[in-house]
PDB file of N, CA and C in Angstrom:
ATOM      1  N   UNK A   1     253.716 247.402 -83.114  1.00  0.00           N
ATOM      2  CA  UNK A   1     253.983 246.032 -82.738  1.00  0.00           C
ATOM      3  C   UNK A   1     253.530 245.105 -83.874  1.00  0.00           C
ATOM      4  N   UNK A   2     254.426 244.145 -84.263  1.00  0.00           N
ATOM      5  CA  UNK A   2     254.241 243.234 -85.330  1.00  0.00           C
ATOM      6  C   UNK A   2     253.187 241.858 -85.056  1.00  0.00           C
ATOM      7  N   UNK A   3     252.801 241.984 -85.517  1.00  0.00           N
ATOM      8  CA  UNK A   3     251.749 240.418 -84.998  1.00  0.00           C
ATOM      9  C   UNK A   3     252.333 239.021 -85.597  1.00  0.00           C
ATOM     10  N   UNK A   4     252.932 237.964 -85.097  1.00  0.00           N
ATOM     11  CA  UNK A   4     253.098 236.977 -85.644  1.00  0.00           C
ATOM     12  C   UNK A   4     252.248 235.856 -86.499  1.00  0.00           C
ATOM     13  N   UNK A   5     252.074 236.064 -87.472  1.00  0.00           N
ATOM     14  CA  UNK A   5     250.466 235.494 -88.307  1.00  0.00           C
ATOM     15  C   UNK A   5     251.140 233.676 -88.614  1.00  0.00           C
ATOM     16  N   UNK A   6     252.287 233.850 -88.254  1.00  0.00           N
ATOM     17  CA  UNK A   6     252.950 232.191 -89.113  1.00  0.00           C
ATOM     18  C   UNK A   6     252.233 230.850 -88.403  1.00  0.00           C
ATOM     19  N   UNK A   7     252.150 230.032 -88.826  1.00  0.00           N
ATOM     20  CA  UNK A   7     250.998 228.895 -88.506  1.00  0.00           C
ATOM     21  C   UNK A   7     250.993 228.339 -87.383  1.00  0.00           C
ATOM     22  N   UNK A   8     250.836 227.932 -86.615  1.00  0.00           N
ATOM     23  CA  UNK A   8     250.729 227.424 -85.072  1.00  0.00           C
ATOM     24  C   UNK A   8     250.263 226.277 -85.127  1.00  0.00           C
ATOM     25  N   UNK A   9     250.233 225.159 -84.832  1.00  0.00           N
ATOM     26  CA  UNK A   9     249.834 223.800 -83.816  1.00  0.00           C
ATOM     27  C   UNK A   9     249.652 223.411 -83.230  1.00  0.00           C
ATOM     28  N   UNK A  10     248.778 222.776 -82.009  1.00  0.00           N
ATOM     29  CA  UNK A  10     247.724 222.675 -81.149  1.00  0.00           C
ATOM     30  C   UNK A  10     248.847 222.199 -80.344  1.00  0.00           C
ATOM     31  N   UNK A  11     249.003 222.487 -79.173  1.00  0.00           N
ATOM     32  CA  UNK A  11     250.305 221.885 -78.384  1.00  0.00           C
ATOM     33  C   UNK A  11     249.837 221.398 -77.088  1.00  0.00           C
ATOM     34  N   UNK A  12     248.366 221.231 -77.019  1.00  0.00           N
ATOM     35  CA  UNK A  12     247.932 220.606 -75.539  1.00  0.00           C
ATOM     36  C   UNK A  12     246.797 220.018 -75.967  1.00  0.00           C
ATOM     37  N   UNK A  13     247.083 218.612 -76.002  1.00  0.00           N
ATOM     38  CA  UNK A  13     245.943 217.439 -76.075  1.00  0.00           C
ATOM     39  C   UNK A  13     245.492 217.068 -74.797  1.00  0.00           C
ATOM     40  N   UNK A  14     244.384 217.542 -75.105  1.00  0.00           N
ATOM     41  CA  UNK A  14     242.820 217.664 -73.852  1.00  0.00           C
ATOM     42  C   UNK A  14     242.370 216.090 -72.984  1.00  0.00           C
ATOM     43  N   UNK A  15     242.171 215.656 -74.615  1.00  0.00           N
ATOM     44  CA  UNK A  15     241.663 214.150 -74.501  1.00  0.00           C
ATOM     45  C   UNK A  15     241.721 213.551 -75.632  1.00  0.00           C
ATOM     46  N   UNK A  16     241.879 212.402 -75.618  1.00  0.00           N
ATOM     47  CA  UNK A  16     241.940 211.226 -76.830  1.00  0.00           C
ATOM     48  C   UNK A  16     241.437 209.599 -76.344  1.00  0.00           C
ATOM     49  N   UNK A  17     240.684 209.829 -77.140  1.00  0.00           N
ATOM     50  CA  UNK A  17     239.883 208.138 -77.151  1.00  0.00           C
ATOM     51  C   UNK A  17     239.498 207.230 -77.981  1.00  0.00           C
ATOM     52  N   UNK A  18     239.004 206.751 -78.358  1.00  0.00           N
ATOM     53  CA  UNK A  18     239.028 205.886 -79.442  1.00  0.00           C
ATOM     54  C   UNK A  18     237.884 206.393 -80.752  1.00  0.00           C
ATOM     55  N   UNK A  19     236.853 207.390 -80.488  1.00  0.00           N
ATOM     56  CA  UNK A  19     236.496 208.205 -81.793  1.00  0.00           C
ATOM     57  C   UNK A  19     237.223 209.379 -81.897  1.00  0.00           C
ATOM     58  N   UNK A  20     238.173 209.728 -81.477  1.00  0.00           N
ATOM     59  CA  UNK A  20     238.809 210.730 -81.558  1.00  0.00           C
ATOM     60  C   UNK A  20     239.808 211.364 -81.088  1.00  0.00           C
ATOM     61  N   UNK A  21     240.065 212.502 -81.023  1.00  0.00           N
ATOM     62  CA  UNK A  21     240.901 213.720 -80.050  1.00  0.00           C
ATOM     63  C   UNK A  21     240.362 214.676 -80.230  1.00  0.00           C
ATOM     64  N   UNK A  22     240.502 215.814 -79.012  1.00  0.00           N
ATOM     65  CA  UNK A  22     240.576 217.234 -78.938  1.00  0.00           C
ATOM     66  C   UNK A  22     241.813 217.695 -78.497  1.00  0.00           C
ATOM     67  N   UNK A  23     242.256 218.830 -79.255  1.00  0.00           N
ATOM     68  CA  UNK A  23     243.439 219.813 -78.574  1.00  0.00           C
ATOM     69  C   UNK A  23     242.992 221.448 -78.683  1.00  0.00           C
ATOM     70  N   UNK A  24     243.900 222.096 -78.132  1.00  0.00           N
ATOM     71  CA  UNK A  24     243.624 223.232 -77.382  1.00  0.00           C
ATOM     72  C   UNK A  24     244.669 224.269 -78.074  1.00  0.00           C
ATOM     73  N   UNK A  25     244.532 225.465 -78.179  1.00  0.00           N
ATOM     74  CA  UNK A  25     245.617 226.538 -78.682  1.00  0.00           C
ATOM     75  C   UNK A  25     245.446 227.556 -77.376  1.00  0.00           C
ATOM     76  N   UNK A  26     245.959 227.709 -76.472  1.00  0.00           N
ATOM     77  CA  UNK A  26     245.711 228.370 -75.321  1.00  0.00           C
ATOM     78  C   UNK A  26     246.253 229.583 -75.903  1.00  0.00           C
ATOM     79  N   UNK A  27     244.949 231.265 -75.291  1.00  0.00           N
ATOM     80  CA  UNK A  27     245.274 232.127 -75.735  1.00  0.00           C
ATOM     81  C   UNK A  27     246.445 232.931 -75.303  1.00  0.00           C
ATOM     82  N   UNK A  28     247.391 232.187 -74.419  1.00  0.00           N
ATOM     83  CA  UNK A  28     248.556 232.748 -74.131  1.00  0.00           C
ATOM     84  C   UNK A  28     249.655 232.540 -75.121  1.00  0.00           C
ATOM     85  N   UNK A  29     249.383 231.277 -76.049  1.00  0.00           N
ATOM     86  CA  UNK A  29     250.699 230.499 -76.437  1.00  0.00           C
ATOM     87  C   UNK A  29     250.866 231.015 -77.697  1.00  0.00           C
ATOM     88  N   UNK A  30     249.685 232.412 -78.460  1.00  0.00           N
ATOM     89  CA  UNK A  30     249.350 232.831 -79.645  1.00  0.00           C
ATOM     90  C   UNK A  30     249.507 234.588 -79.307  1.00  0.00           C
ATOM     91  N   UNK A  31     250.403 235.282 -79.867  1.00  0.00           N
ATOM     92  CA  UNK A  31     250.120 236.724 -79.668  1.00  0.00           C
ATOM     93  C   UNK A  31     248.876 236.999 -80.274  1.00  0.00           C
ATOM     94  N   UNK A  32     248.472 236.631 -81.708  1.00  0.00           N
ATOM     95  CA  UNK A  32     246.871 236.857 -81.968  1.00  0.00           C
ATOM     96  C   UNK A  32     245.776 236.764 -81.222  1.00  0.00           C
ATOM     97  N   UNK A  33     245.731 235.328 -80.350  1.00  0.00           N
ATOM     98  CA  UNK A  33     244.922 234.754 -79.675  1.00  0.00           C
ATOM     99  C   UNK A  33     245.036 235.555 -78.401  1.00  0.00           C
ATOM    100  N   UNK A  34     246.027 236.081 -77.655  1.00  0.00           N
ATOM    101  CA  UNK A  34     246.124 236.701 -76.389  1.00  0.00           C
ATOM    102  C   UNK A  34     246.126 238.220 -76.886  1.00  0.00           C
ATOM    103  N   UNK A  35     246.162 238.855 -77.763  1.00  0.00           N
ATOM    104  CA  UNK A  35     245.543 240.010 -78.104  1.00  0.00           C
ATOM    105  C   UNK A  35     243.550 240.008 -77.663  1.00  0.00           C
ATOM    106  N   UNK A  36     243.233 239.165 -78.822  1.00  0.00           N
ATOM    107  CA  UNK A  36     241.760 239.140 -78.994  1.00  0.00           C
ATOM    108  C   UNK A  36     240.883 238.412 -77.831  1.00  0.00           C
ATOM    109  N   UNK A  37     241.775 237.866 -76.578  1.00  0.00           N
ATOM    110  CA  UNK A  37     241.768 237.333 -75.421  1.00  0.00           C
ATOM    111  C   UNK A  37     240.375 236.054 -76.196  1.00  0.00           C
ATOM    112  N   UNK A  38     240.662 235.826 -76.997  1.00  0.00           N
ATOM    113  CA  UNK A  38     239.975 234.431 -77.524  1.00  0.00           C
ATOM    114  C   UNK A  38     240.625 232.782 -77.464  1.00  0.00           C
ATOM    115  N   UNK A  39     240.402 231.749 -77.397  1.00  0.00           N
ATOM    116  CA  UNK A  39     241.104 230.325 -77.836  1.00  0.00           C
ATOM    117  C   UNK A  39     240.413 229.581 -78.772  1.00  0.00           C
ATOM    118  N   UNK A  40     241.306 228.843 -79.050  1.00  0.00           N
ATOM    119  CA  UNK A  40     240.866 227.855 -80.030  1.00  0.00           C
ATOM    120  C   UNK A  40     241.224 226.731 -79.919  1.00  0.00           C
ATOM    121  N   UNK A  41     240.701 225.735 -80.673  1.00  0.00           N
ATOM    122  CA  UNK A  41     240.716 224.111 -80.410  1.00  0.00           C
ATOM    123  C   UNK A  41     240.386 223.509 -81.438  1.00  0.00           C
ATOM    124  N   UNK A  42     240.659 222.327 -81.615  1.00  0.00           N
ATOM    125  CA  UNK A  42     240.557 220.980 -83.092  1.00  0.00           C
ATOM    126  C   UNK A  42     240.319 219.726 -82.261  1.00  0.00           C
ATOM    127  N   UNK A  43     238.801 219.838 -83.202  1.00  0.00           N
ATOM    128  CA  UNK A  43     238.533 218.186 -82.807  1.00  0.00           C
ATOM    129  C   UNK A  43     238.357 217.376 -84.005  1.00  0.00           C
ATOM    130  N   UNK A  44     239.550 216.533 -83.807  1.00  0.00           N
ATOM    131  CA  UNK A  44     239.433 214.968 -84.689  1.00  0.00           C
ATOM    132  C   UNK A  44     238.466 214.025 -84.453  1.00  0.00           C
ATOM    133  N   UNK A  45     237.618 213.645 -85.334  1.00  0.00           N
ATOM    134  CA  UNK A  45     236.686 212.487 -85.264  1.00  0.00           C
ATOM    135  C   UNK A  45     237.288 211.569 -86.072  1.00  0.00           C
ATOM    136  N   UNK A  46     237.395 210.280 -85.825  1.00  0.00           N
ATOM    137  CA  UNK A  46     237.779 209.701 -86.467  1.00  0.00           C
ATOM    138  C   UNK A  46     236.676 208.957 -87.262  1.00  0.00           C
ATOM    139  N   UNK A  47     236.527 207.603 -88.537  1.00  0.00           N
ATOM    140  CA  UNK A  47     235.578 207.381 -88.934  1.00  0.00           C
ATOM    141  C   UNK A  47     235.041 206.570 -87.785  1.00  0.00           C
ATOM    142  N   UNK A  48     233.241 207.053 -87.786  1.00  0.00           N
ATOM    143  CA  UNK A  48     232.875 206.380 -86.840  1.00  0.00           C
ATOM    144  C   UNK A  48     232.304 207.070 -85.150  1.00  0.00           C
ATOM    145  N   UNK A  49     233.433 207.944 -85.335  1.00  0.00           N
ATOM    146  CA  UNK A  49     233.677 208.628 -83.899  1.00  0.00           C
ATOM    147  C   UNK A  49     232.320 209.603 -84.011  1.00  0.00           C
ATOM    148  N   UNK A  50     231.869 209.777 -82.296  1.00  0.00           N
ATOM    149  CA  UNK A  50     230.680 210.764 -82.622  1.00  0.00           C
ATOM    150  C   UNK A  50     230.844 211.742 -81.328  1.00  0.00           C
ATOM    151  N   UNK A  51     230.990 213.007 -81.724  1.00  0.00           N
ATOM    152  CA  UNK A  51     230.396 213.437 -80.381  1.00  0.00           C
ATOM    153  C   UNK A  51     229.384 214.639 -80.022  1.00  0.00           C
ATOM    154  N   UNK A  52     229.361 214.491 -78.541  1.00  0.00           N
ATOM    155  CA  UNK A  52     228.025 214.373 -77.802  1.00  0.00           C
ATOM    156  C   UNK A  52     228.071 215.996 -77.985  1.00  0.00           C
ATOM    157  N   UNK A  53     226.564 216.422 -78.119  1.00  0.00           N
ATOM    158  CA  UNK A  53     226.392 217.647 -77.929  1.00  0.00           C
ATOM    159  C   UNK A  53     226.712 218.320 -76.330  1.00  0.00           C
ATOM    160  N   UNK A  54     227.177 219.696 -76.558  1.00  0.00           N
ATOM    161  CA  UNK A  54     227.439 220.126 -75.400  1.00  0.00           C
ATOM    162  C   UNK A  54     226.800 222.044 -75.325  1.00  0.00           C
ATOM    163  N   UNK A  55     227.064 222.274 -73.997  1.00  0.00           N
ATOM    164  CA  UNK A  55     226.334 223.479 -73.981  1.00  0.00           C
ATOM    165  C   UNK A  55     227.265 224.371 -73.558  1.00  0.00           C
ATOM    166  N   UNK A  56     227.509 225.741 -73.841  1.00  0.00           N
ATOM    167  CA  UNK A  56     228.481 226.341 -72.687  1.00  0.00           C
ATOM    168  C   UNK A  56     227.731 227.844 -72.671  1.00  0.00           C
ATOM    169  N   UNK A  57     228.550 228.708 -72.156  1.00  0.00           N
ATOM    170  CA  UNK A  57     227.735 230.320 -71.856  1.00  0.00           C
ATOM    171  C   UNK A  57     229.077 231.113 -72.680  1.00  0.00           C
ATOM    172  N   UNK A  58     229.106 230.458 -73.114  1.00  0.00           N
ATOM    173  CA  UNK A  58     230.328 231.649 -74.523  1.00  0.00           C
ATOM    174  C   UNK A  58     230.012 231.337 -76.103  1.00  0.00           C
ATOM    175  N   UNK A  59     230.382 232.350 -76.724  1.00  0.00           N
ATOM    176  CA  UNK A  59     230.073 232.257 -78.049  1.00  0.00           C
ATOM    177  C   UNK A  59     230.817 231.290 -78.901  1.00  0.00           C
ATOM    178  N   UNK A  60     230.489 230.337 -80.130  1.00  0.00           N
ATOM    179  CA  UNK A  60     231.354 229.245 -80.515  1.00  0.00           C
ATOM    180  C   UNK A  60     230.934 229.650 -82.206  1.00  0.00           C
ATOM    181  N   UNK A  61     232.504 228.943 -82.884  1.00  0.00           N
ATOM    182  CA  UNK A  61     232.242 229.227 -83.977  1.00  0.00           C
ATOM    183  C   UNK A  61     232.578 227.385 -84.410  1.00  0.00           C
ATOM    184  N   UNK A  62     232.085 227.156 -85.280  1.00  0.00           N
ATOM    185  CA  UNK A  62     232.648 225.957 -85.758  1.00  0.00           C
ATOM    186  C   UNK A  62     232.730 225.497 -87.419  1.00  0.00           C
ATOM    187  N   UNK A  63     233.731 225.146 -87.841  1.00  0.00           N
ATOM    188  CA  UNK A  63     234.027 224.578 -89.174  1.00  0.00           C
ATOM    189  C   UNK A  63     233.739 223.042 -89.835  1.00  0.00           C
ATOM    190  N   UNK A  64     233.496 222.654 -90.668  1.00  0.00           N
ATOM    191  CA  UNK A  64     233.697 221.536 -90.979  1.00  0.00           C
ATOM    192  C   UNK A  64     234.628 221.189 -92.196  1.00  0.00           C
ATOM    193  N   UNK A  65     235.407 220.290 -91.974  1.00  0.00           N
ATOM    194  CA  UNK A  65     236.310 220.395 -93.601  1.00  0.00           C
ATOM    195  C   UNK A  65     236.044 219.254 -93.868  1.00  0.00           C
ATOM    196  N   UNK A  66     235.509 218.195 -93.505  1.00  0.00           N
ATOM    197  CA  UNK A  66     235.880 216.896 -94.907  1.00  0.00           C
ATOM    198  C   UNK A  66     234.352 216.163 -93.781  1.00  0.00           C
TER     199      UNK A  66
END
């Protein structure tokens, strides 16, 4: 079985407010992602925007680019 690796785009915006957005890559909408039964998500801060620490009971990875 071939895995589709070609780039994907967040296709379900969570929430959006005025420091920001979050969207969602649901692990169904990704054969990678529904293989490794993992999801993923992008949060925009905008300048200014801050957000609040949060807690959950799953493992998190996070990036920063700019």
């Amino acid at each position: 079985m071939a895995l589709d690796l070609s780039p994907k785009f967040a296709n379900k915006k969570i929430f959006e407010g005025e420091g920001g957005s979050y969207y969602s890559w649901p692990g169904t909408g990704s054969n990678l992602l529904g293989e490794s039964k993992v999801g993923a998500g992008i949060l925009l801060l905008k300048p200014g925007g801050f957000a609040l620490p949060h807690y959950a009971d799953c493992s998190k990875v996070g990036y920063v680019l700019q």
